[in-house]
Protein backbone atom coordinates (compact mmCIF):
# COMPACT_ATOMS: atom_id res chain seq x y z
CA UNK A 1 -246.96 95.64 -220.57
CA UNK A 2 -246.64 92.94 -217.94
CA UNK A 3 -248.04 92.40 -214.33
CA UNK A 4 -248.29 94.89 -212.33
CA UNK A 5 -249.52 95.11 -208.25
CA UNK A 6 -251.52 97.47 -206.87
CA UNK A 7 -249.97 97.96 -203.91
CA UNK A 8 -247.35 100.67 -202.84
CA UNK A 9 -243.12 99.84 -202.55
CA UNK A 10 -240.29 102.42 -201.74
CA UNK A 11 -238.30 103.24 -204.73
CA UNK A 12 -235.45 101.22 -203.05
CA UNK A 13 -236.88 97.80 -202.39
CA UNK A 14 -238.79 97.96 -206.30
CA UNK A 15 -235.10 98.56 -207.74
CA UNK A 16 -233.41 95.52 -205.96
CA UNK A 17 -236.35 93.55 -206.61
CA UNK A 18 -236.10 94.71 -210.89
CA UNK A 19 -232.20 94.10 -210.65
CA UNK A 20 -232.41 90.71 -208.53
CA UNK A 21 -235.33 89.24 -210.96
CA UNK A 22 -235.92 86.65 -208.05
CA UNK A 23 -239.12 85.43 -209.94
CA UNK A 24 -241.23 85.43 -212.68
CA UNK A 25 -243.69 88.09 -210.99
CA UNK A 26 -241.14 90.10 -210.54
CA UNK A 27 -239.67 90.54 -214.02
CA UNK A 28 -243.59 91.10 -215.12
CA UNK A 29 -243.25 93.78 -212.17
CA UNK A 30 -239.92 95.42 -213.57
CA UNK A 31 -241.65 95.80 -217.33
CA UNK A 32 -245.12 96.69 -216.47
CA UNK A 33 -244.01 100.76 -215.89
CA UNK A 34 -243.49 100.67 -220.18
CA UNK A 35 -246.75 99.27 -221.28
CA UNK A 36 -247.62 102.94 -222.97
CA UNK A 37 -245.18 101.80 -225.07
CA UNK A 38 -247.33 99.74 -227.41
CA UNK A 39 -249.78 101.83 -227.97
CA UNK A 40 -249.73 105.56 -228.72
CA UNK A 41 -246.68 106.68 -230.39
CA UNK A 42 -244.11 106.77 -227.90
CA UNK A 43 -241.36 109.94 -229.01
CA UNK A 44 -238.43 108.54 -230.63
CA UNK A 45 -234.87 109.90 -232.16
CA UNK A 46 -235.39 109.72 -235.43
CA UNK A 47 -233.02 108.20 -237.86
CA UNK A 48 -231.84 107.95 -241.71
CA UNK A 49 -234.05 104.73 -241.98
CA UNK A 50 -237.08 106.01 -239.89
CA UNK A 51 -237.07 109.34 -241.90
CA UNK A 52 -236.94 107.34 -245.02
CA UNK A 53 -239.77 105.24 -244.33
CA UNK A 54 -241.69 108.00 -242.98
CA UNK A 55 -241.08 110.03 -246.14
CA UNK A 56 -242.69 107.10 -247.88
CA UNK A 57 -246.21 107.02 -245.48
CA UNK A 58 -249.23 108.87 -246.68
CA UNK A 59 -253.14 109.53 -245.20
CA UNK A 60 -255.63 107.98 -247.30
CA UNK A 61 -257.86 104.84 -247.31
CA UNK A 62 -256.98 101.86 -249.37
CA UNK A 63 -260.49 100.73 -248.95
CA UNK A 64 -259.38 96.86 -249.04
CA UNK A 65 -262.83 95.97 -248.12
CA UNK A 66 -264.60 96.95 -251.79
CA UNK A 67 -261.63 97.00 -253.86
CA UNK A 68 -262.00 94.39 -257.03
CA UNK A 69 -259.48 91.34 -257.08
CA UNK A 70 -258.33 92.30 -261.14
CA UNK A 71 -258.43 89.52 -263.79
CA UNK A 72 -254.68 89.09 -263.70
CA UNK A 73 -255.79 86.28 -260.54
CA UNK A 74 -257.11 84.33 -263.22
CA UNK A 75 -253.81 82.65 -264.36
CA UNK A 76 -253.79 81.57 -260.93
CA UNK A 77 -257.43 79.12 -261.12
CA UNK A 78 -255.62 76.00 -261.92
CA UNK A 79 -253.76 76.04 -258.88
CA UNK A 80 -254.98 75.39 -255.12
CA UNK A 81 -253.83 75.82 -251.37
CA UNK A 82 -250.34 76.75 -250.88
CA UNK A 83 -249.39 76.54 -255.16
CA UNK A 84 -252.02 79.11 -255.65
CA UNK A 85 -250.31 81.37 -252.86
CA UNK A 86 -246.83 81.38 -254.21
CA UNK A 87 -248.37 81.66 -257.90
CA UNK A 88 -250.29 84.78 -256.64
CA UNK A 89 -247.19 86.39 -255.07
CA UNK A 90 -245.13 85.99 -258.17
CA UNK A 91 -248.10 88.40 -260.06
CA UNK A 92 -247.75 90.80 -257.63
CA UNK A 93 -243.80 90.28 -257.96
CA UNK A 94 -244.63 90.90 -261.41
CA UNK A 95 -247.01 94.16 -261.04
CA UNK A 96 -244.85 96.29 -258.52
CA UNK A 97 -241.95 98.74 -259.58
CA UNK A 98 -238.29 97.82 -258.58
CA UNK A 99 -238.82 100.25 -255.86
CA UNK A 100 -241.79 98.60 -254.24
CA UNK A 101 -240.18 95.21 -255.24
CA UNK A 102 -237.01 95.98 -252.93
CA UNK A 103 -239.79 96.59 -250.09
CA UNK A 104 -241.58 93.88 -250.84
CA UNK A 105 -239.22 91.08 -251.19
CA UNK A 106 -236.91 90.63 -248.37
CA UNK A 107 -234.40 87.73 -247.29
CA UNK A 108 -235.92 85.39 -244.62
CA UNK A 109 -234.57 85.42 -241.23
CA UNK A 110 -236.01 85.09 -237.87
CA UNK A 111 -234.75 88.61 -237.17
CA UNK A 112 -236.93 90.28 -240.02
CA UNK A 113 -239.58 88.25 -238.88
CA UNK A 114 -239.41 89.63 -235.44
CA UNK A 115 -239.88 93.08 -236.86
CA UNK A 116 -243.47 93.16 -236.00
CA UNK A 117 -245.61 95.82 -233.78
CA UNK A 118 -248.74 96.94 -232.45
CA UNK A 119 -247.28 100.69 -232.93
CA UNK A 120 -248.31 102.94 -235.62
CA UNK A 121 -246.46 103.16 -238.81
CA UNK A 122 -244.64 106.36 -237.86
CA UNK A 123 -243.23 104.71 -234.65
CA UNK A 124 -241.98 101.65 -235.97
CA UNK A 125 -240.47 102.22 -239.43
CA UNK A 126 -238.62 98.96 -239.09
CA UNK A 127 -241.72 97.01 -239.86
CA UNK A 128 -240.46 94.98 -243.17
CA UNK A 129 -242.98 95.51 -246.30
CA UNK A 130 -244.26 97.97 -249.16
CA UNK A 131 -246.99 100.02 -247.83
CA UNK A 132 -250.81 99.62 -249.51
CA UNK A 133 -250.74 102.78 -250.19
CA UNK A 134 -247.57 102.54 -252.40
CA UNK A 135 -249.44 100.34 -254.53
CA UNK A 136 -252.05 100.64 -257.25
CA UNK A 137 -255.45 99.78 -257.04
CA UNK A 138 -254.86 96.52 -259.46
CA UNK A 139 -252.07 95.67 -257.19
CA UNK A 140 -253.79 96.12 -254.03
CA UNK A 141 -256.64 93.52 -255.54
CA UNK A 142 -254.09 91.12 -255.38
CA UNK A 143 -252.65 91.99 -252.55
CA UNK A 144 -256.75 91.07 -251.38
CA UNK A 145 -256.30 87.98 -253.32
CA UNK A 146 -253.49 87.16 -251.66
CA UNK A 147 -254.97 88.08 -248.13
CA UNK A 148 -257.89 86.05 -248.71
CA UNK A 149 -256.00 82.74 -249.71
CA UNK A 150 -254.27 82.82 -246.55
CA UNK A 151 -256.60 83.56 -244.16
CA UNK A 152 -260.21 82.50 -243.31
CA UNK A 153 -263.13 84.05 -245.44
CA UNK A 154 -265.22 83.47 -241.98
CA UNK A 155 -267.16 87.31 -241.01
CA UNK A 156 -265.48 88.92 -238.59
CA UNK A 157 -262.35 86.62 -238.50
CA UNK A 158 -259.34 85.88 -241.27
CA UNK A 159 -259.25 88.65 -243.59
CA UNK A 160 -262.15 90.46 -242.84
CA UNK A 161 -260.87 90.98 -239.60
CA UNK A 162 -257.64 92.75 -241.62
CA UNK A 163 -260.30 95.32 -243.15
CA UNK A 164 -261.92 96.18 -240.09
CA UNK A 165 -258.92 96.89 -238.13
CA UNK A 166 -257.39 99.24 -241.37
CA UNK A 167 -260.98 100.79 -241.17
CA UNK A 168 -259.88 101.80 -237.14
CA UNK A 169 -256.54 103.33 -238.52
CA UNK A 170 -258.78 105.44 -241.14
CA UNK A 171 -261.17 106.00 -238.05
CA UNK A 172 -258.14 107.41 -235.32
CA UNK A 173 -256.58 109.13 -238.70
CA UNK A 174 -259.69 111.15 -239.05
CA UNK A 175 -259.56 112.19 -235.61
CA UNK A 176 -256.24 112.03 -234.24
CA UNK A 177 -253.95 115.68 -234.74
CA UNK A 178 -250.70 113.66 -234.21
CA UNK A 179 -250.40 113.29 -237.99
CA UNK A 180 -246.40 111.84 -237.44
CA UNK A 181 -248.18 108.54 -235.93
CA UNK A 182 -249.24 107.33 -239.77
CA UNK A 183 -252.62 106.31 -238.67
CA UNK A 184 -253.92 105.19 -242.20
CA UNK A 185 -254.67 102.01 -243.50
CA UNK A 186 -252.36 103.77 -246.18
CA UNK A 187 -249.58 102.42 -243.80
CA UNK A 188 -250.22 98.57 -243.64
CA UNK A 189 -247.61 96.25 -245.17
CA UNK A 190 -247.42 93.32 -247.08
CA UNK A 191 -244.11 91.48 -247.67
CA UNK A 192 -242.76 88.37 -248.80
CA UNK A 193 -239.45 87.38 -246.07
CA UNK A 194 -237.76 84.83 -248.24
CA UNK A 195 -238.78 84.09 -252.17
CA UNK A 196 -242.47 82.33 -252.31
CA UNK A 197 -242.08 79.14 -253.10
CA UNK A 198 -242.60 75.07 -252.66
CA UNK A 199 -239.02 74.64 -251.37
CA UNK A 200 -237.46 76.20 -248.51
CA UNK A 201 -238.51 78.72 -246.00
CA UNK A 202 -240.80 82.08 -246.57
CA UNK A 203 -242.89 84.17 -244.81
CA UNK A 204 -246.06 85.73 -245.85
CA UNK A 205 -246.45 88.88 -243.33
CA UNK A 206 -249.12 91.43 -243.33
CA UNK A 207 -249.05 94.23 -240.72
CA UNK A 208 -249.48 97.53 -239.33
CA UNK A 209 -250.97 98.97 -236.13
CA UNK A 210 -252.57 96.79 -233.75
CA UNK A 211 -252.29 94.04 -236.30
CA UNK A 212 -249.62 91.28 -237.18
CA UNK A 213 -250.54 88.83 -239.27
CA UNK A 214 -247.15 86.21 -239.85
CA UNK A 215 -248.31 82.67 -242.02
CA UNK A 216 -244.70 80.68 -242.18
CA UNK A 217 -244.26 77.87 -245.00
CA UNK A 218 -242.07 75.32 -244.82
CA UNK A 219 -241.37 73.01 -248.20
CA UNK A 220 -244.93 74.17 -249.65
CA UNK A 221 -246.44 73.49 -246.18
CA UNK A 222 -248.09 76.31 -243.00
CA UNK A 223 -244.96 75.88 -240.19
CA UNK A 224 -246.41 78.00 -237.97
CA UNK A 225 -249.09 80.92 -238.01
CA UNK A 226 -247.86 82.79 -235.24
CA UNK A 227 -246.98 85.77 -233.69
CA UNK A 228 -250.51 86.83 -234.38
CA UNK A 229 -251.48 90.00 -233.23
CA UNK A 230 -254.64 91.81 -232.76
CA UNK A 231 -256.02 94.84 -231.17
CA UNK A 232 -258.86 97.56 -231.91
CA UNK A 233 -259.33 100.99 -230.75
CA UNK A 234 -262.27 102.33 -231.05
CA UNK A 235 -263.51 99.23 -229.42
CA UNK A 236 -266.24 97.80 -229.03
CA UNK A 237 -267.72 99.45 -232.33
CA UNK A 238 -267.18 102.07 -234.54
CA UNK A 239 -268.57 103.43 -238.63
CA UNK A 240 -266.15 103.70 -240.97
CA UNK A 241 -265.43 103.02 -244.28
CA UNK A 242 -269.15 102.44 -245.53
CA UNK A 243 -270.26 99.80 -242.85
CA UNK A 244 -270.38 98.90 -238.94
CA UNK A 245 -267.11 97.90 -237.78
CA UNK A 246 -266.99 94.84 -234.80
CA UNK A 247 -263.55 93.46 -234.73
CA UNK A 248 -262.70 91.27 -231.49
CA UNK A 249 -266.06 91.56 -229.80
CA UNK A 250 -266.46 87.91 -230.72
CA UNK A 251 -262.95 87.15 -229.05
CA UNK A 252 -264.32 89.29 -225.67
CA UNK A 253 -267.69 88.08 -225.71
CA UNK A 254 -266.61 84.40 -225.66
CA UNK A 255 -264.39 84.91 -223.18
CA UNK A 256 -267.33 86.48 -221.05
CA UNK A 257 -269.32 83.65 -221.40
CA UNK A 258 -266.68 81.28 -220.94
CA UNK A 259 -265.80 82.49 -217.74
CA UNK A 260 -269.17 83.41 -216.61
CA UNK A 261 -269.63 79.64 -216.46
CA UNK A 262 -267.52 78.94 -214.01
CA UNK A 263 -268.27 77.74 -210.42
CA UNK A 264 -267.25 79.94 -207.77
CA UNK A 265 -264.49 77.42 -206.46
CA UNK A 266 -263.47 77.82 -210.86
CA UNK A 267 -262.95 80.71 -210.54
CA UNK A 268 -260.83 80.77 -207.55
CA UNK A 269 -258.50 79.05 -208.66
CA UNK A 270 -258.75 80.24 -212.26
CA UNK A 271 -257.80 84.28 -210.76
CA UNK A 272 -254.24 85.48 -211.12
CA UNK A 273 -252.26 87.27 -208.63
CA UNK A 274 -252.30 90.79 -209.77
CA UNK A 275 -253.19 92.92 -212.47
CA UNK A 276 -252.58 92.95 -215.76
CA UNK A 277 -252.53 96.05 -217.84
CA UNK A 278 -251.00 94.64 -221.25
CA UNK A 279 -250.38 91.17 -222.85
CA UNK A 280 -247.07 89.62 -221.73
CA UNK A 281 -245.78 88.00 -224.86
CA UNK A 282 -246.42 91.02 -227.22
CA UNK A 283 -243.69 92.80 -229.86
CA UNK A 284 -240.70 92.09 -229.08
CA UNK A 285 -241.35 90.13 -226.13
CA UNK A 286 -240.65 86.32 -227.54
CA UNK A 287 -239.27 85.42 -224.34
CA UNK A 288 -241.63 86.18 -221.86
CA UNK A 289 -244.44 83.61 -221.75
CA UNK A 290 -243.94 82.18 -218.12
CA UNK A 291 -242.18 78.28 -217.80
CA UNK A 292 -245.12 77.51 -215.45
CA UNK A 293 -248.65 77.35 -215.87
CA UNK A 294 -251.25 79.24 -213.48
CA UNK A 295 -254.45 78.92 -212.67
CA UNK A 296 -257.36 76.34 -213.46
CA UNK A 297 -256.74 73.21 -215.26
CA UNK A 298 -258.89 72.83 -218.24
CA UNK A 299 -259.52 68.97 -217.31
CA UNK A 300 -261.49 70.31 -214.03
CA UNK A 301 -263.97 71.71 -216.74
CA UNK A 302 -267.29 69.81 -217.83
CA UNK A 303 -267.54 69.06 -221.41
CA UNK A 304 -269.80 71.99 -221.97
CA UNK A 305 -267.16 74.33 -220.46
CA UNK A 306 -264.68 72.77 -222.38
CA UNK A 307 -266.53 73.32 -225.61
CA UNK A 308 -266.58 77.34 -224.47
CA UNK A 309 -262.98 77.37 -224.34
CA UNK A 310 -262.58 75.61 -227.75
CA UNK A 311 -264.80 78.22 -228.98
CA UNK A 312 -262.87 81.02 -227.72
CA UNK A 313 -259.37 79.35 -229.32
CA UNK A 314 -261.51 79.13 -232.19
CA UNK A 315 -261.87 82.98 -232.62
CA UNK A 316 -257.88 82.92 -233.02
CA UNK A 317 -257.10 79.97 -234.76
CA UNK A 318 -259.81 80.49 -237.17
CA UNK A 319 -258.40 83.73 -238.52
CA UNK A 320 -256.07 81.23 -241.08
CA UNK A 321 -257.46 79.42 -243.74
CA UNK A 322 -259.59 76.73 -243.14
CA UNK A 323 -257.54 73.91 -244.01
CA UNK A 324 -254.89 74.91 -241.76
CA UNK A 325 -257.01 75.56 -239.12
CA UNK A 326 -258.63 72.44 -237.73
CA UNK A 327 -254.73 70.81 -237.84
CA UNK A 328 -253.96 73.36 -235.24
CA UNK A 329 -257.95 73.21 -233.39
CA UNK A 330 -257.02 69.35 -233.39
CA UNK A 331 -253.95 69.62 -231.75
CA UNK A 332 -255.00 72.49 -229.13
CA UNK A 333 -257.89 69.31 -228.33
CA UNK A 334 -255.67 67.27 -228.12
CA UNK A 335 -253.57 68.88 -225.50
CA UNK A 336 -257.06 70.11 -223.81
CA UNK A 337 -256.19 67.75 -220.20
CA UNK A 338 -252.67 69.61 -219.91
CA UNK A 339 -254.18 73.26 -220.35
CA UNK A 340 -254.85 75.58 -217.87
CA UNK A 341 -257.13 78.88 -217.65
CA UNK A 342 -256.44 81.73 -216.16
CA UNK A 343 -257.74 85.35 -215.74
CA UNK A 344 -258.21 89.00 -214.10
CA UNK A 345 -260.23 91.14 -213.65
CA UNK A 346 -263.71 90.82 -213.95
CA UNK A 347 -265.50 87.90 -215.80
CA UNK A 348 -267.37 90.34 -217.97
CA UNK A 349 -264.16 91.25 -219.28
CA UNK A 350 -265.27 94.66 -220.37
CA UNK A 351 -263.07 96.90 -217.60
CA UNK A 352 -259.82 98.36 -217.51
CA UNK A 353 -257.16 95.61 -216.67
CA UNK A 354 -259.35 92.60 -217.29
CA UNK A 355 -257.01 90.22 -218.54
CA UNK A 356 -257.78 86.56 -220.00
CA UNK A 357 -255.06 84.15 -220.47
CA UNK A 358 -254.97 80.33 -221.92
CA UNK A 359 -251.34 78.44 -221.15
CA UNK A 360 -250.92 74.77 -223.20
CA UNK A 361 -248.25 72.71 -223.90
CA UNK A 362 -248.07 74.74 -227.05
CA UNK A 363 -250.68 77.30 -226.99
CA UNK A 364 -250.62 80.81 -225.61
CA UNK A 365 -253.20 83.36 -226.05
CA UNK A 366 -253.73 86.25 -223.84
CA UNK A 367 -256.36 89.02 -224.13
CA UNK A 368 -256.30 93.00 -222.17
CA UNK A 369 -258.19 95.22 -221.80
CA UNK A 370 -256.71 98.75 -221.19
CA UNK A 371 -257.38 102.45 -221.15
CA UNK A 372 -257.50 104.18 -224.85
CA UNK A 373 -254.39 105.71 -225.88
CA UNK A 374 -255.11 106.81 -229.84
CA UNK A 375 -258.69 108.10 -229.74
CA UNK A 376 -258.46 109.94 -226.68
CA UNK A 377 -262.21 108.58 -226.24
CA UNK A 378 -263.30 107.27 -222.84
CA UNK A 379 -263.40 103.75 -222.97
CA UNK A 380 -260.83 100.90 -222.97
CA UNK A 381 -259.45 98.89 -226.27
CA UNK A 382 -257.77 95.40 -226.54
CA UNK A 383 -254.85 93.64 -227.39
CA UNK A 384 -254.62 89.94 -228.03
CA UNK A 385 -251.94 87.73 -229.29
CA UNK A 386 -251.66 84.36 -230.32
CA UNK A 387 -248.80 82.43 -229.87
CA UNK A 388 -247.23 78.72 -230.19
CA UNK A 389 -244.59 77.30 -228.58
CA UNK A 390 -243.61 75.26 -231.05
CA UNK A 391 -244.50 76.77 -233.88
CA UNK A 392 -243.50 80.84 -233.51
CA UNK A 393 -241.77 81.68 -237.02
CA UNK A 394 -242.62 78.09 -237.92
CA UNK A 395 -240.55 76.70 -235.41
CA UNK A 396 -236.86 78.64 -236.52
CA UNK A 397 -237.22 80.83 -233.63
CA UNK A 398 -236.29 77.47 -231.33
CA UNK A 399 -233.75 76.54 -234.02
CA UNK A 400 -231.93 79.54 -233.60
């Protein structure tokens, strides 16, 4: 998953480099030989939990996209913004059986919270949540209503971003003959770390493969919308479900232009040494955004250029509701003359290993391309996170 040079070491000098971790590069160096790992399901020893949750995984379509939102929302009208969340998680509270309820209500801690992945249901059973697919139809509606509170109603961002990437996992599903994987939007998950509510600390996390989706409130307030994870295979396009399915071609294409704007001596000092074959600071990885910044200050852009970058943040910071979105757009602006841009690759960033990175005082996203792994389709798929680094697991994660 991390940096990787294509160049050629004896076995000898890459092991005392891995155990002396004499720099940064070199630690990306150690890790990059397990970026498989995130994608595909790597073969693991299964245990009582991951044979319990597996038991509990099924194969069909929960069609999020054209399922109705029931009336049962309606006692929910008279309340807005965060009150309306918390008032729609207690009629789902209400809804599910004490099964499903013990799956979907869990105790908050930063270590549940950390149980997110880009892998397939069947390779990561200790993703906290109740599957869709355990849920009725009514119950899924407000799971949508839910969903749709908390994230932006914007096409191709927020929550119909969710629905196109489920509609992948019902795409792979119908192709794939590794049926152990889970790939199904069956096998999303929705769950509640900590009890919704104006006081205290909860999480509202939706996830599954190649998605991670982690809103944290603090005292009736958003602490912190990140991790947020995205990827997409087939990518760039694919039918399913009943429509044309896009997700992250927006995030890739302003990329592309952004750094197709650049002046040649921009994008000198813009390229990073090496190659990158996966995001750095994926699952799991909450340590391993770099101390120090590389490549091209953002101040050395012109305001136009500037305005491309903002635009490309925008594609990730816009999947939350509006609201909550422009505090963190302002602050991102704010921070714009301390930024730095940084890529590899090529600037089309449509190849294997083109990588795309953007390093603040507080914001880190990254976006990779890399070879398929579910689809076994030529062609290369993303992954893309979104990170703060102040406000990961609204903020706890420094706390702790």
């Amino acid at each position: 998953m991390k940096k990787v040079y294509k160049k050629v070491m004896s076995l000898a000098a890459f092991i005392a480099m891995a155990n002396l971790h004499i720099s940064v590069s070199v630690a990306q160096e150690k890790n990059a030989s397990v970026s498989d790992k995130h994608d595909g399901p790597p073969h693991r020893e299964e245990t009582p939990e991951s044979r319990a949750t597996n038991a509990r995984m099924g194969d069909t379509s929960t069609l999020m996209g054209s399922i109705a939102i029931p009336d049962a929302v309606d006692a929910c009208d008279g309340e807005q913004g965060h009150g309306r969340l918390v008032c729609l998680a207690e009629i789902l509270k209400s809804e599910v059986s004490d099964d499903n309820l013990e799956h979907l209500q869990l105790d908050y801690s930063v270590k549940n919270a950390q149980n997110w992945s880009n892998l397939p249901a069947g390779a990561f059973p200790d993703r906290p949540g109740v599957f869709l697919g355990e849920l009725t139809v009514k119950q899924r509606g407000i799971v949508k209503a839910i969903l749709m509170e908390a994230a932006s109603l914007t096409e191709n961002e927020g929550f119909d971003e969710m629905v196109q990437t489920s509609n992948a996992d019902d795409y792979i599903g119908s192709t794939s003959v590794d049926y152990k994987a889970g790939y199904s939007s069956f096998n999303s998950k929705i769950a509640f770390l900590g009890q919704p509510s104006d006081a205290g600390t909860w999480e509202l996390y939706y996830g599954g493969h190649h998605f991670a989706f982690a809103n944290t409130y603090r005292d009736g307030e958003l602490a912190g919308a990140t991790p947020s994870f995205r990827g997409i295979e087939p990518f760039p396009s694919f039918a399913m479900n009943g429509r044309k399915n896009v997700p992250l071609v927006q995030e890739r294409e302003a990329f592309a232009t952004l750094l197709q704007s650049l002046s040649k001596k921009q994008l000198a000092l813009a390229k990073l040494d090496g190659t990158y074959r996966d995001i750095l600071a994926g699952p799991q990885a909450d340590d391993a955004i770099p101390n120090e910044q590389e490549g091209l200050n953002v101040s050395m852009l012109d305001v136009t250029q500037q305005s491309l970058l903002l635009s490309a943040v925008r594609t990730y910071v816009g999947d939350i509701n509006d609201k909550d979105a422009k505090i963190y757009m302002d602050k991102y602006t704010q921070e714009l003359p301390n930024t730095v841009l940084g890529f590899s690759g090529t600037t089309e960033v449509n190849s294997e290993d083109d990588y795309v990175r953007i390093h603040g005082p507080s914001l880190w996203i990254e976006f990779s391309l890399q070879s398929n792994k579910s689809t076994n389709e030529i062609g290369n798929h993303p992954h893309s996170v979104w990170r703060d680094l102040t406000d990961d697991y609204g903020g706890n994660l420094i706390e702790n």
